[in-house]
N, C-alpha and C. Protein backbone atom coordinates (compact mmCIF):
# COMPACT_ATOMS: atom_id res chain seq x y z
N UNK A 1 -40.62 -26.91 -5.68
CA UNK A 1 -39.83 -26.83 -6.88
C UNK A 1 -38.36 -26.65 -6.50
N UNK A 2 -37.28 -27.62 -6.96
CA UNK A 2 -36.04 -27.41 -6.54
C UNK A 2 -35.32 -26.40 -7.49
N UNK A 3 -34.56 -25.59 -7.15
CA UNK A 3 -33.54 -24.63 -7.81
C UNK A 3 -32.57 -25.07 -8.18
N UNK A 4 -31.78 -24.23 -9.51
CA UNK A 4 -30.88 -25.02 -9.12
C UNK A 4 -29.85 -23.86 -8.82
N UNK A 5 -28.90 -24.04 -8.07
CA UNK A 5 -28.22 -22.96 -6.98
C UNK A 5 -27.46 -22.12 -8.18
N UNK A 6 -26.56 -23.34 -8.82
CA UNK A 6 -25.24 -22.76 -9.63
C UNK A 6 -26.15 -21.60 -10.71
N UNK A 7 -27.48 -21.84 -10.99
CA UNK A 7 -28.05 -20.65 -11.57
C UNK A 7 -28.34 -19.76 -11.03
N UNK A 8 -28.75 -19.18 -9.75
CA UNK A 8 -29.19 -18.58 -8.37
C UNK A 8 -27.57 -17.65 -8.57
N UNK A 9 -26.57 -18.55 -8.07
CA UNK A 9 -25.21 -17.83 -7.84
C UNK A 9 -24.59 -16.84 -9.37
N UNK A 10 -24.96 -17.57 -10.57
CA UNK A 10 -24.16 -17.37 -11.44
C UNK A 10 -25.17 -15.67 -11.64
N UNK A 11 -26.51 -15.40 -11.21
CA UNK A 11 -27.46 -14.70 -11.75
C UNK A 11 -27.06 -13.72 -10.46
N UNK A 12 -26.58 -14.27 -9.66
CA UNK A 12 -26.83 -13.05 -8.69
C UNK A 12 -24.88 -12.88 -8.89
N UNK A 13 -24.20 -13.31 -9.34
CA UNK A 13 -22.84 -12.92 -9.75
C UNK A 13 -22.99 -11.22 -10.54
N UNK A 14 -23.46 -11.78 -11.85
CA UNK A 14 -24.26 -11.19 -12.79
C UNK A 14 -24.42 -9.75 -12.46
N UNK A 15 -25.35 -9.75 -11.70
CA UNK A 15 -26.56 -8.58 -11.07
C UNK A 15 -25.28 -7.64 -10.49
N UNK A 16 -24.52 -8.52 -9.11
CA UNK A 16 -23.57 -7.83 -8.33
C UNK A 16 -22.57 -7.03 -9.13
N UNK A 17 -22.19 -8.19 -9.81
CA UNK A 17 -20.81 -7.47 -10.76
C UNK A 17 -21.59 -5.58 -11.18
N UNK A 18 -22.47 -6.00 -11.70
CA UNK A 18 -23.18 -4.61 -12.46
C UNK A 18 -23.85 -3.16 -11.51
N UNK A 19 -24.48 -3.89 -10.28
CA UNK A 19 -24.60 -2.84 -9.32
C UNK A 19 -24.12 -4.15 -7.92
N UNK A 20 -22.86 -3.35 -7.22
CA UNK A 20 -22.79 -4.33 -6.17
C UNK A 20 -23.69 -3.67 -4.91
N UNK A 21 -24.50 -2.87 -5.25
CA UNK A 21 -25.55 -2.76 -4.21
C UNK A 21 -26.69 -3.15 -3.96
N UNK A 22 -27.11 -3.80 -4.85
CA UNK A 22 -28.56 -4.64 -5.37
C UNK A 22 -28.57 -5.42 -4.00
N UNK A 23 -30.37 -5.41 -3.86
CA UNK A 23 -30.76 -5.98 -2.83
C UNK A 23 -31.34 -7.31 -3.07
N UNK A 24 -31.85 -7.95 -2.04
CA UNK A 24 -32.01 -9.06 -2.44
C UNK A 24 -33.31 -9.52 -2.98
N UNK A 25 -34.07 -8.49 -2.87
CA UNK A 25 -35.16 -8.77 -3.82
C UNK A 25 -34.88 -8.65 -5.15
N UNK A 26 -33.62 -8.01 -5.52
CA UNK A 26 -33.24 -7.72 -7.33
C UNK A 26 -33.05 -8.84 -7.38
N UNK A 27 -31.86 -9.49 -6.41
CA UNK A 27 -31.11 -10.60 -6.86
C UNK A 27 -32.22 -11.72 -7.08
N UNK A 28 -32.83 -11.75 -6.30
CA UNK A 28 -34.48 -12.85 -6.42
C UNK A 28 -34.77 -13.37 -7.77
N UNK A 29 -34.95 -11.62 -8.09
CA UNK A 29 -35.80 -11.09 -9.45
C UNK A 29 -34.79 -11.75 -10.70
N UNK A 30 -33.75 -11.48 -10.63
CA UNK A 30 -32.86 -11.72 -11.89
C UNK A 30 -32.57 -13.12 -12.19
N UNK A 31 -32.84 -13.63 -10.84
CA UNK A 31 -32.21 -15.28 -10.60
C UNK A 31 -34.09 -16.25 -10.98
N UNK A 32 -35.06 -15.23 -11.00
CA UNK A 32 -36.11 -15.87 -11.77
C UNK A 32 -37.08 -16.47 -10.74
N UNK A 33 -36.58 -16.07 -9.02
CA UNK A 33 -37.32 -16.94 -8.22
C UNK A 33 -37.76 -15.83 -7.18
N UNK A 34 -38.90 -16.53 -6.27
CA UNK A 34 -39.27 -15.45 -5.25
C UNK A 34 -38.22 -14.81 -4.24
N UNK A 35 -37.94 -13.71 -3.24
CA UNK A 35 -37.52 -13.39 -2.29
C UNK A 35 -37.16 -14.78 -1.05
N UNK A 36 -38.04 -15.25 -0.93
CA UNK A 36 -38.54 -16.02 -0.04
C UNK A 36 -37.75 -17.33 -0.32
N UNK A 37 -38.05 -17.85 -1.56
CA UNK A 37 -37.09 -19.28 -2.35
C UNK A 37 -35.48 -18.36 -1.48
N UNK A 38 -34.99 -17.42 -2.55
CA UNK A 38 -34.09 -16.76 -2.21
C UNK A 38 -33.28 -17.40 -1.08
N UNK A 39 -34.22 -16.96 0.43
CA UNK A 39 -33.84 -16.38 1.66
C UNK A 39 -33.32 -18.44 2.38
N UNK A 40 -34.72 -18.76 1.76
CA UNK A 40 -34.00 -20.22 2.01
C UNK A 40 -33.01 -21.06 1.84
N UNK A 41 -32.38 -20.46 0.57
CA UNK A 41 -31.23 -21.10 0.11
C UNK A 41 -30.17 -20.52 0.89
N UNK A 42 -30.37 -18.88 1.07
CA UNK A 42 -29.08 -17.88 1.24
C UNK A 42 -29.81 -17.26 2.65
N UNK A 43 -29.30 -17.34 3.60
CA UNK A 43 -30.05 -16.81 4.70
C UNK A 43 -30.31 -14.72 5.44
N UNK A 44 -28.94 -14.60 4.39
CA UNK A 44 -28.77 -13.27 3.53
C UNK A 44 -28.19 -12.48 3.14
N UNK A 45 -27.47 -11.59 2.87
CA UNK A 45 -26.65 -10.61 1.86
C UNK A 45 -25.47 -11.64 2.31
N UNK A 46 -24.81 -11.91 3.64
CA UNK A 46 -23.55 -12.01 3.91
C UNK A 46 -22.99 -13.65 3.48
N UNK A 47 -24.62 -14.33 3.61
CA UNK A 47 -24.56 -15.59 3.05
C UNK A 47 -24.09 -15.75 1.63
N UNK A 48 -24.97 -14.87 1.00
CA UNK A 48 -24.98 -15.03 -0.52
C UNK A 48 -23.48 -14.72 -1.15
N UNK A 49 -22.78 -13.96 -0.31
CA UNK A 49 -21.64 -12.91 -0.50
C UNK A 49 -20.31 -14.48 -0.21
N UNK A 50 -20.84 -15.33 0.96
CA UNK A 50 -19.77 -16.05 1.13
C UNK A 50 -20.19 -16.97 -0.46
N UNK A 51 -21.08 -17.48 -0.21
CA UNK A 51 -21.35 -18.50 -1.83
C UNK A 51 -20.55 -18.08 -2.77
N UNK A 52 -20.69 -16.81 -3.00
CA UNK A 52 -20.13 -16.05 -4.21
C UNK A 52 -18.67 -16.25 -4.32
N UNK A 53 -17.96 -16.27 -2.94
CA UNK A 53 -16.44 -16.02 -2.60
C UNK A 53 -16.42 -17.35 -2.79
N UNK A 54 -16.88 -18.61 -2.73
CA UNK A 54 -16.49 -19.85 -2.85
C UNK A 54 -16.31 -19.89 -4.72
N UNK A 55 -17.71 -19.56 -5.45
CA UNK A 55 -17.57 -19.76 -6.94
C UNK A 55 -16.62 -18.80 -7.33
N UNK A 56 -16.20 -17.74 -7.02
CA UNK A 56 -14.81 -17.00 -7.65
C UNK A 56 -13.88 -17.55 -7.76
N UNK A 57 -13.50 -18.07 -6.15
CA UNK A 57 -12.30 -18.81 -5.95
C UNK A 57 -12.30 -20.35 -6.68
N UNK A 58 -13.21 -21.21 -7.19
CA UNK A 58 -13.30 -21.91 -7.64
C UNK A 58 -12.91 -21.72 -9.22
N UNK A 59 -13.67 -20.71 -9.57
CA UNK A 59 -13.18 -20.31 -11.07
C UNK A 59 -11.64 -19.48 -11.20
N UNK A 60 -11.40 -19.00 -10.04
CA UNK A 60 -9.65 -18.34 -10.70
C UNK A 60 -9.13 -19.93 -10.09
N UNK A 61 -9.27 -20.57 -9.36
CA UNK A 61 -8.13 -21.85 -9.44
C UNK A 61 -8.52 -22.25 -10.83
N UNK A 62 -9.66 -22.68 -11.29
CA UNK A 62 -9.83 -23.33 -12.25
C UNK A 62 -9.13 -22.62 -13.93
N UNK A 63 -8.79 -21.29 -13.68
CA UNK A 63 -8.28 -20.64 -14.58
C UNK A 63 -6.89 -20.60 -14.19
N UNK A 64 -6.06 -20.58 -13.47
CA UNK A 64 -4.92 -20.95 -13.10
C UNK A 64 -4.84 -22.29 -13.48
N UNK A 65 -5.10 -22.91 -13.55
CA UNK A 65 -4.94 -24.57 -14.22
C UNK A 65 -4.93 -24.48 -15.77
N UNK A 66 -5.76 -23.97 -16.28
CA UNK A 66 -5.74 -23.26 -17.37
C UNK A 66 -4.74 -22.70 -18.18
N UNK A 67 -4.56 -22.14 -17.39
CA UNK A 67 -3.23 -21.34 -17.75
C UNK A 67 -2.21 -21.64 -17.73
N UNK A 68 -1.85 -22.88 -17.31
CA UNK A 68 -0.41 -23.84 -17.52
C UNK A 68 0.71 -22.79 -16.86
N UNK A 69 0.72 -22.32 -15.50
CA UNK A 69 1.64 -20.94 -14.76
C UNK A 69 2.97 -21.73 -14.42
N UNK A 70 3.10 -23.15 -14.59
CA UNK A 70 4.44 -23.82 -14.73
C UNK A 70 5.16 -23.52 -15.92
N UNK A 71 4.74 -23.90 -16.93
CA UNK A 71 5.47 -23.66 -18.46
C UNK A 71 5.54 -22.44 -19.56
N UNK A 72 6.63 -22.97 -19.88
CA UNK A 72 7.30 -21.62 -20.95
C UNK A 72 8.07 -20.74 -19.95
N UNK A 73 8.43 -19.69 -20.12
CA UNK A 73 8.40 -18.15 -20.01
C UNK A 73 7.43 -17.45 -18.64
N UNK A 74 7.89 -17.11 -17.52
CA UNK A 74 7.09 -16.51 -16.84
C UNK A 74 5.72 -15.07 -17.21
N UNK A 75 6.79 -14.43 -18.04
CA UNK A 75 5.65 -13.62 -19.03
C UNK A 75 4.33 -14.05 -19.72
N UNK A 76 4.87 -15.04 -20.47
CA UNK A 76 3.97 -16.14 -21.59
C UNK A 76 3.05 -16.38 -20.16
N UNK A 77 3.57 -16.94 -19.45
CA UNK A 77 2.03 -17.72 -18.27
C UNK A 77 1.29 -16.51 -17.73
N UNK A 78 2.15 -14.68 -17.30
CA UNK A 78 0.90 -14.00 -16.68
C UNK A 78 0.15 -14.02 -17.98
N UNK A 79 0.16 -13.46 -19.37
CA UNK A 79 -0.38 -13.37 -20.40
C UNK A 79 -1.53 -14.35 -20.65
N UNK A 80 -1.20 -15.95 -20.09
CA UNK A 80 -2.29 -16.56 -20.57
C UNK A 80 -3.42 -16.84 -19.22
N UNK A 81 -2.67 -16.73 -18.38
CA UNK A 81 -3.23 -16.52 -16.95
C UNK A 81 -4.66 -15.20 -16.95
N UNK A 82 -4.27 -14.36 -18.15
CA UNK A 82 -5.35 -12.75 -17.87
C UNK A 82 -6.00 -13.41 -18.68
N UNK A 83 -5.61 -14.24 -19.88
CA UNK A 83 -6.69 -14.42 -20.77
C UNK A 83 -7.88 -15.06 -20.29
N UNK A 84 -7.23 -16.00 -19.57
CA UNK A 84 -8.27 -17.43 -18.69
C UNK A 84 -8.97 -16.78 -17.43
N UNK A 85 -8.79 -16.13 -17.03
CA UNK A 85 -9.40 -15.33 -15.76
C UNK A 85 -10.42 -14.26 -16.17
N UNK A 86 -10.39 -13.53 -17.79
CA UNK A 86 -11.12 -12.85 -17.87
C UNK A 86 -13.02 -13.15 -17.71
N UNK A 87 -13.37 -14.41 -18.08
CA UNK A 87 -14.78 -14.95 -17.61
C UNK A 87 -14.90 -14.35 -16.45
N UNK A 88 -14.23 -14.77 -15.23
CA UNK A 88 -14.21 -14.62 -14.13
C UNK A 88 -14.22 -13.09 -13.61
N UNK A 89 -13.77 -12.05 -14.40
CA UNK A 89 -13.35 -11.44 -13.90
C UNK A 89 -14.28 -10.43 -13.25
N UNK A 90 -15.78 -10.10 -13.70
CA UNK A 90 -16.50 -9.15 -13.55
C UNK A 90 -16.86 -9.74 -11.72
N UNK A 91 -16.86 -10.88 -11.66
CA UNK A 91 -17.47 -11.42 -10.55
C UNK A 91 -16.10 -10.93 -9.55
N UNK A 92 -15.07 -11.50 -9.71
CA UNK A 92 -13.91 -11.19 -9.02
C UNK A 92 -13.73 -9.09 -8.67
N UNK A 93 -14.02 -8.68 -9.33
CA UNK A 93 -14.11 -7.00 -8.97
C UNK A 93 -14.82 -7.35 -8.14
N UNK A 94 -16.02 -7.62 -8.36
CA UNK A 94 -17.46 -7.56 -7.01
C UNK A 94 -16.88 -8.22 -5.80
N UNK A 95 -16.67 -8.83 -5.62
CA UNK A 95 -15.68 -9.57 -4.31
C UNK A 95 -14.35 -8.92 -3.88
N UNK A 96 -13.47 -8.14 -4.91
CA UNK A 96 -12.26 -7.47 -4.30
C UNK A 96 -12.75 -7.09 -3.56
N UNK A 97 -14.14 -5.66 -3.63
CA UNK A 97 -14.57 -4.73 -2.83
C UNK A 97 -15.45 -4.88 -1.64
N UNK A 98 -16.01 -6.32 -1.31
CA UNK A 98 -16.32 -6.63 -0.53
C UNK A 98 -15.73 -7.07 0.71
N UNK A 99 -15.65 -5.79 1.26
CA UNK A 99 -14.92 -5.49 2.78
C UNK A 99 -15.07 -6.81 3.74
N UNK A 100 -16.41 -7.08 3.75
CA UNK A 100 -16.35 -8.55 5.24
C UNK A 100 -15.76 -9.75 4.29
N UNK A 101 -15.25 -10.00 3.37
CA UNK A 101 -14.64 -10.59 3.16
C UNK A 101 -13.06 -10.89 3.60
N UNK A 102 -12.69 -9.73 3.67
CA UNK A 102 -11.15 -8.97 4.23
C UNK A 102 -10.61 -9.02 5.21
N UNK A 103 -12.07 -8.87 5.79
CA UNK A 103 -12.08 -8.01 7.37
C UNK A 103 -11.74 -9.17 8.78
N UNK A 104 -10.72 -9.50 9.80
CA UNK A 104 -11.05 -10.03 10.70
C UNK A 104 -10.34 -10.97 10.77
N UNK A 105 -10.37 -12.40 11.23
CA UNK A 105 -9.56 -14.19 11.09
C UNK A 105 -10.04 -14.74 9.93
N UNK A 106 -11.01 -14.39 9.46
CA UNK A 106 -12.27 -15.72 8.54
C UNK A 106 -11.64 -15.10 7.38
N UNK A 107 -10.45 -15.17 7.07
CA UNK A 107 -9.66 -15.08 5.85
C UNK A 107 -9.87 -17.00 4.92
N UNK A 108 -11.14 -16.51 4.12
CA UNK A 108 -10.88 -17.71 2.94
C UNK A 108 -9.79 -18.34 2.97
N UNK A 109 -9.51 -19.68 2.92
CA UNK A 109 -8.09 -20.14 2.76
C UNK A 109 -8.14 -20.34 0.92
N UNK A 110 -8.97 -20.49 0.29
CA UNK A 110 -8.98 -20.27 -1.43
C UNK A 110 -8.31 -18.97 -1.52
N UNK A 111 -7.79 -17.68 -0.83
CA UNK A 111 -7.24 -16.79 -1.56
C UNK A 111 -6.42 -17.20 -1.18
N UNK A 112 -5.51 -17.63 -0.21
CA UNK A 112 -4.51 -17.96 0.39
C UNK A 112 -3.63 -18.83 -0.97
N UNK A 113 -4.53 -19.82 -1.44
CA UNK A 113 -3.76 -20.94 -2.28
C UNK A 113 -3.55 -20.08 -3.78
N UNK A 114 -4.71 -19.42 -4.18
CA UNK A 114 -4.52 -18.20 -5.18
C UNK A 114 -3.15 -17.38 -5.15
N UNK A 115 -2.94 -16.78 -3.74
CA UNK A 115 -2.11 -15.94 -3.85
C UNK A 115 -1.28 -16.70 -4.28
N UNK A 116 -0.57 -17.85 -3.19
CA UNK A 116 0.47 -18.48 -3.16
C UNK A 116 0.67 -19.12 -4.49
N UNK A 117 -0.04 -19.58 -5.45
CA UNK A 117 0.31 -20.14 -6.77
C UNK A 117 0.50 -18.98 -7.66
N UNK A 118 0.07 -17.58 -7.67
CA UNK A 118 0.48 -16.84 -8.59
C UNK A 118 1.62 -15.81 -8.03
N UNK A 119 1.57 -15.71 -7.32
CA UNK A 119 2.96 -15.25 -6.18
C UNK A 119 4.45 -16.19 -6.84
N UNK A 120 4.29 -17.89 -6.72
CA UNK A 120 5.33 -18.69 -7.13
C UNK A 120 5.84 -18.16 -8.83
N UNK A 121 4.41 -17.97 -9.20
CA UNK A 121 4.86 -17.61 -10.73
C UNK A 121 5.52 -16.93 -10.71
N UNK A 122 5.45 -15.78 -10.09
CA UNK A 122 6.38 -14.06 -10.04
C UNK A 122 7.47 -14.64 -9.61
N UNK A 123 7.48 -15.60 -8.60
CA UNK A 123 8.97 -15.56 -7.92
C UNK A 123 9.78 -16.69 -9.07
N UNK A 124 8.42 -17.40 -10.00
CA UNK A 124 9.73 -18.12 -11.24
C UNK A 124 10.41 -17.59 -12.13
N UNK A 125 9.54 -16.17 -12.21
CA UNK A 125 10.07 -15.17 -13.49
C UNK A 125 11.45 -14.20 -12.61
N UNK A 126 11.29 -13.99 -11.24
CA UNK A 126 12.34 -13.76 -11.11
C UNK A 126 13.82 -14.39 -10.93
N UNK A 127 13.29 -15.39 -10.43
CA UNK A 127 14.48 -16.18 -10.43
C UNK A 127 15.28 -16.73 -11.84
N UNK A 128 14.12 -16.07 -13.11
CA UNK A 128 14.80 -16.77 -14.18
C UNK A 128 15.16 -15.82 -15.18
N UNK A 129 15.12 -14.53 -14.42
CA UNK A 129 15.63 -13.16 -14.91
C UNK A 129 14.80 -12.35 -15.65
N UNK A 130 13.53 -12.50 -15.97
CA UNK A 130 12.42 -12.20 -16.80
C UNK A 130 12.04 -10.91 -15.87
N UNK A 131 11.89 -11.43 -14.52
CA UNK A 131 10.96 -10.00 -13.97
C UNK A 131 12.18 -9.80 -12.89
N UNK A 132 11.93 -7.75 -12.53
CA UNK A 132 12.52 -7.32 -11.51
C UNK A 132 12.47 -7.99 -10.01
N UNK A 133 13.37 -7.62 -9.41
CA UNK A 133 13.92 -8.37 -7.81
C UNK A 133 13.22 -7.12 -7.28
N UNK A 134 13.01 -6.41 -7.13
CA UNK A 134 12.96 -5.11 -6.23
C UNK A 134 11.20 -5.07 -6.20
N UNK A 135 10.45 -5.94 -6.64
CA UNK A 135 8.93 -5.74 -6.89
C UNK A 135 8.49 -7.20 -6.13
N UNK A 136 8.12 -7.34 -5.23
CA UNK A 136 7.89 -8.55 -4.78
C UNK A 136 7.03 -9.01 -5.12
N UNK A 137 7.08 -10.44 -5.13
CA UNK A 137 6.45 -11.24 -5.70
C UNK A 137 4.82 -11.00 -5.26
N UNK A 138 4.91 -10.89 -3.75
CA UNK A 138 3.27 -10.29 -2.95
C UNK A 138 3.01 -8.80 -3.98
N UNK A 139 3.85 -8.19 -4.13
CA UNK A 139 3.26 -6.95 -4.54
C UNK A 139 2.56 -7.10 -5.74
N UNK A 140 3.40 -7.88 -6.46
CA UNK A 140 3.24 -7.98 -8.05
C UNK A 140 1.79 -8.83 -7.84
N UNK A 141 1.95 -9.84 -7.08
CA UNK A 141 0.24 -10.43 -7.63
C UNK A 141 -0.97 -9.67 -6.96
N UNK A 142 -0.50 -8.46 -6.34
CA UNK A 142 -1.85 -7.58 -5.08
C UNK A 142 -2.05 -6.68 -6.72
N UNK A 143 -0.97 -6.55 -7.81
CA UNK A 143 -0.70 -5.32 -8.47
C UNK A 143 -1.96 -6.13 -9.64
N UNK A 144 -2.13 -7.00 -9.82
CA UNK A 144 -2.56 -7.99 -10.77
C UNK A 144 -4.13 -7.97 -10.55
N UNK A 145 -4.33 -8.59 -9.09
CA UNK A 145 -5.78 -8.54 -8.83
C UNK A 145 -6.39 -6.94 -8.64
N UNK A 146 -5.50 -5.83 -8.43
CA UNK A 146 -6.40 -4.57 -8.79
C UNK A 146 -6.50 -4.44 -9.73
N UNK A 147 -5.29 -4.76 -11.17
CA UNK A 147 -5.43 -3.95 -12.23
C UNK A 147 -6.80 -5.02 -12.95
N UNK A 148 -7.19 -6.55 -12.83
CA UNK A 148 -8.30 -7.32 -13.01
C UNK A 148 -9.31 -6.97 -12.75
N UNK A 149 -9.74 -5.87 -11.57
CA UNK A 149 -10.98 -5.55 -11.06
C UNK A 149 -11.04 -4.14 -11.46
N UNK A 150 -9.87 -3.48 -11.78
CA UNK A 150 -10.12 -2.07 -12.31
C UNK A 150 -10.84 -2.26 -14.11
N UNK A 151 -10.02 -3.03 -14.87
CA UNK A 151 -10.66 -3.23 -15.90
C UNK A 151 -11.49 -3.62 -15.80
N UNK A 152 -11.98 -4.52 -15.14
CA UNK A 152 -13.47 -5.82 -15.35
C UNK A 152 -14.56 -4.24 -15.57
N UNK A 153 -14.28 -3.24 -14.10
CA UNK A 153 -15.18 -2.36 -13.88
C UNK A 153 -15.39 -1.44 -15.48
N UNK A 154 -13.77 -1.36 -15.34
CA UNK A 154 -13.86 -0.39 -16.87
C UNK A 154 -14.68 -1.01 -18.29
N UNK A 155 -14.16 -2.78 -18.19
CA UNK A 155 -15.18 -3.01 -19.23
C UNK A 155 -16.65 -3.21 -19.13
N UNK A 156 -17.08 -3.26 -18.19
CA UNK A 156 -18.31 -3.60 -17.70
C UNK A 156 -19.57 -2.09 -17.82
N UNK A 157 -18.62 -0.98 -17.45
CA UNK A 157 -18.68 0.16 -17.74
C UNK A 157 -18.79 1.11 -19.45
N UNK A 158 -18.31 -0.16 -20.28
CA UNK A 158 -18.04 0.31 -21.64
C UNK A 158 -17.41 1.21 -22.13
N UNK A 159 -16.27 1.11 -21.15
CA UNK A 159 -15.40 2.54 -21.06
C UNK A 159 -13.90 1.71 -21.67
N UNK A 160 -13.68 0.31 -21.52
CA UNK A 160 -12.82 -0.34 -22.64
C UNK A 160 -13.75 -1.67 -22.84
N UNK A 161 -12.81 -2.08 -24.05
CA UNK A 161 -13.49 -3.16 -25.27
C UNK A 161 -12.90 -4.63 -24.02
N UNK A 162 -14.21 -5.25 -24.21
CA UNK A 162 -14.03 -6.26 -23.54
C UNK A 162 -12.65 -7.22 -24.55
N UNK A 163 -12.16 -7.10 -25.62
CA UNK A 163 -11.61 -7.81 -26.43
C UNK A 163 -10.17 -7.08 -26.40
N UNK A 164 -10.05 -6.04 -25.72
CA UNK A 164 -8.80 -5.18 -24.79
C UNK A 164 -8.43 -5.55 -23.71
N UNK A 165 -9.34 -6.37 -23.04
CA UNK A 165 -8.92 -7.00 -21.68
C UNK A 165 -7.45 -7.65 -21.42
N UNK A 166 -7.25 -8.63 -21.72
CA UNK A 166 -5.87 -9.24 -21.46
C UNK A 166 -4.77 -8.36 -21.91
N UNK A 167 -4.97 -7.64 -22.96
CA UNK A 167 -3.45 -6.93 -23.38
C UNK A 167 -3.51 -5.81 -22.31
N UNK A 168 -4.54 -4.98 -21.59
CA UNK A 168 -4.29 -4.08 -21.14
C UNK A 168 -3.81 -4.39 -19.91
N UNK A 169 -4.47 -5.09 -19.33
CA UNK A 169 -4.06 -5.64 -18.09
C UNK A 169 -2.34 -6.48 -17.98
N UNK A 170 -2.14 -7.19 -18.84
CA UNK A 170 -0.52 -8.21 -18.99
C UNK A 170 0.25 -6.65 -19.32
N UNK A 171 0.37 -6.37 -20.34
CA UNK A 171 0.65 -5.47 -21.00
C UNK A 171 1.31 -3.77 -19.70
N UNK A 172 0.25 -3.94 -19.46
CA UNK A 172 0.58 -2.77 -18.39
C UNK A 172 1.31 -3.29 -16.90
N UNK A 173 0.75 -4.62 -16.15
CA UNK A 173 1.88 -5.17 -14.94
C UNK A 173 2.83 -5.22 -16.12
N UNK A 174 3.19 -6.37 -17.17
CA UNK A 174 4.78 -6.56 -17.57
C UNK A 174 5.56 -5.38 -17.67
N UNK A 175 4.95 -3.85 -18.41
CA UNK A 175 5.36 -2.91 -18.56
C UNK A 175 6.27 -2.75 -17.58
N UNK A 176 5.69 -2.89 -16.03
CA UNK A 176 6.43 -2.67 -14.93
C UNK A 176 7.09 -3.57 -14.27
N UNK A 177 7.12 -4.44 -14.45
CA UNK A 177 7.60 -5.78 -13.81
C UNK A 177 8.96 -6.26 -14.46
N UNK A 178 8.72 -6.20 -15.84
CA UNK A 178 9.73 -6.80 -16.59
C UNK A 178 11.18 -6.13 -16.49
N UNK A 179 11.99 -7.21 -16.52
CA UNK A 179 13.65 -6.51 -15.77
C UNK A 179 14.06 -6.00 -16.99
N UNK A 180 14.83 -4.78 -16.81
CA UNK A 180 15.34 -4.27 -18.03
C UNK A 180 16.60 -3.92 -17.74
N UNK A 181 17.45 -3.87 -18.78
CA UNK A 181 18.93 -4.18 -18.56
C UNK A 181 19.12 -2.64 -18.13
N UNK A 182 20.40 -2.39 -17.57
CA UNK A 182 21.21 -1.22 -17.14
C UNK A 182 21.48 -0.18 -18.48
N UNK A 183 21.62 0.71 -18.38
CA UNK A 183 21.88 1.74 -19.02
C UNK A 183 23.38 1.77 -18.79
């Protein structure tokens, strides 16, 4: 019987986001197939963990496209940028915290192109007077992907309204980002 993977990944996304300690017999279980099917597809935890890092990174580019981070207003694009990333986002927490991802040379080149396209955004809003000089552009998008994985957790947690997501998150980087005139 063939599987089909993108259900396998999206189910064991799922599972992780909610406990990222689940073993792989949960993940089996949730994804509807034996251990064994499982082990064949994914050879194991670290396998399944890279799959996962491929469909994240696939879905925040695909939400960065989305999000039109060329036009308007540098503000206007992080704003629609949180909106379009929020799908993504429960899966993206589960992967911040996954250390062998991080760890070593075998740095994904998908975060690399991530950073670098939402990094450019920061550096369009500064250059066009919207956001502070003194917050770098690296900082501001490292400041972005925690405050994405702190909420995802918080909403996932039911501790905020999934329909709070984007304002809390835009809302709170612009708070700090945004240049404000001299006193």
């Amino acid at each position: 019987m063939a599987i089909d993977r993108d259900h396998v990944l999206r189910s064991a996304a799922a599972l992780l986001t909610r406990k990222s300690t689940a073993t792989m017999d949960e993940v089996a279980k949730a994804a509807g197939i034996s251990r064994a099917t499982l082990h064949r597809h994914f050879a194991g935890r670290d396998a399944l963990v890279r799959a996962l890092e491929q469909l994240g990174i696939a879905e925040c580019e695909a939400a960065l496209d989305r999000a039109r981070l060329e036009e308007g207003p540098a503000a206007e694009a992080v704003r629609r940028l949180v909106r379009e990333i929020q799908p993504a986002a429960g899966l993206l927490s589960f992967l911040y915290g996954e250390n062998q991802l991080w760890e070593g040379d075998g740095l994904n080149e998908g975060w690399q192109r991530l950073d670098a396209r939402i990094s450019a955004l920061f550096q369009r809003g500064q250059r066009a007077g919207e956001f502070r000089i003194d917050l770098s552009p690296v900082w501001l998008t490292e400041a972005l992907y925690g405050l994405i994985a702190s909420c995802a957790w918080a909403t996932l947690d039911g501790r905020v309204a999934s329909r709070d997501f984007p304002t809390m998150i835009a809302e709170l980087l612009l708070g700090g980002a945004l240049r404000r005139e001299e006193p």
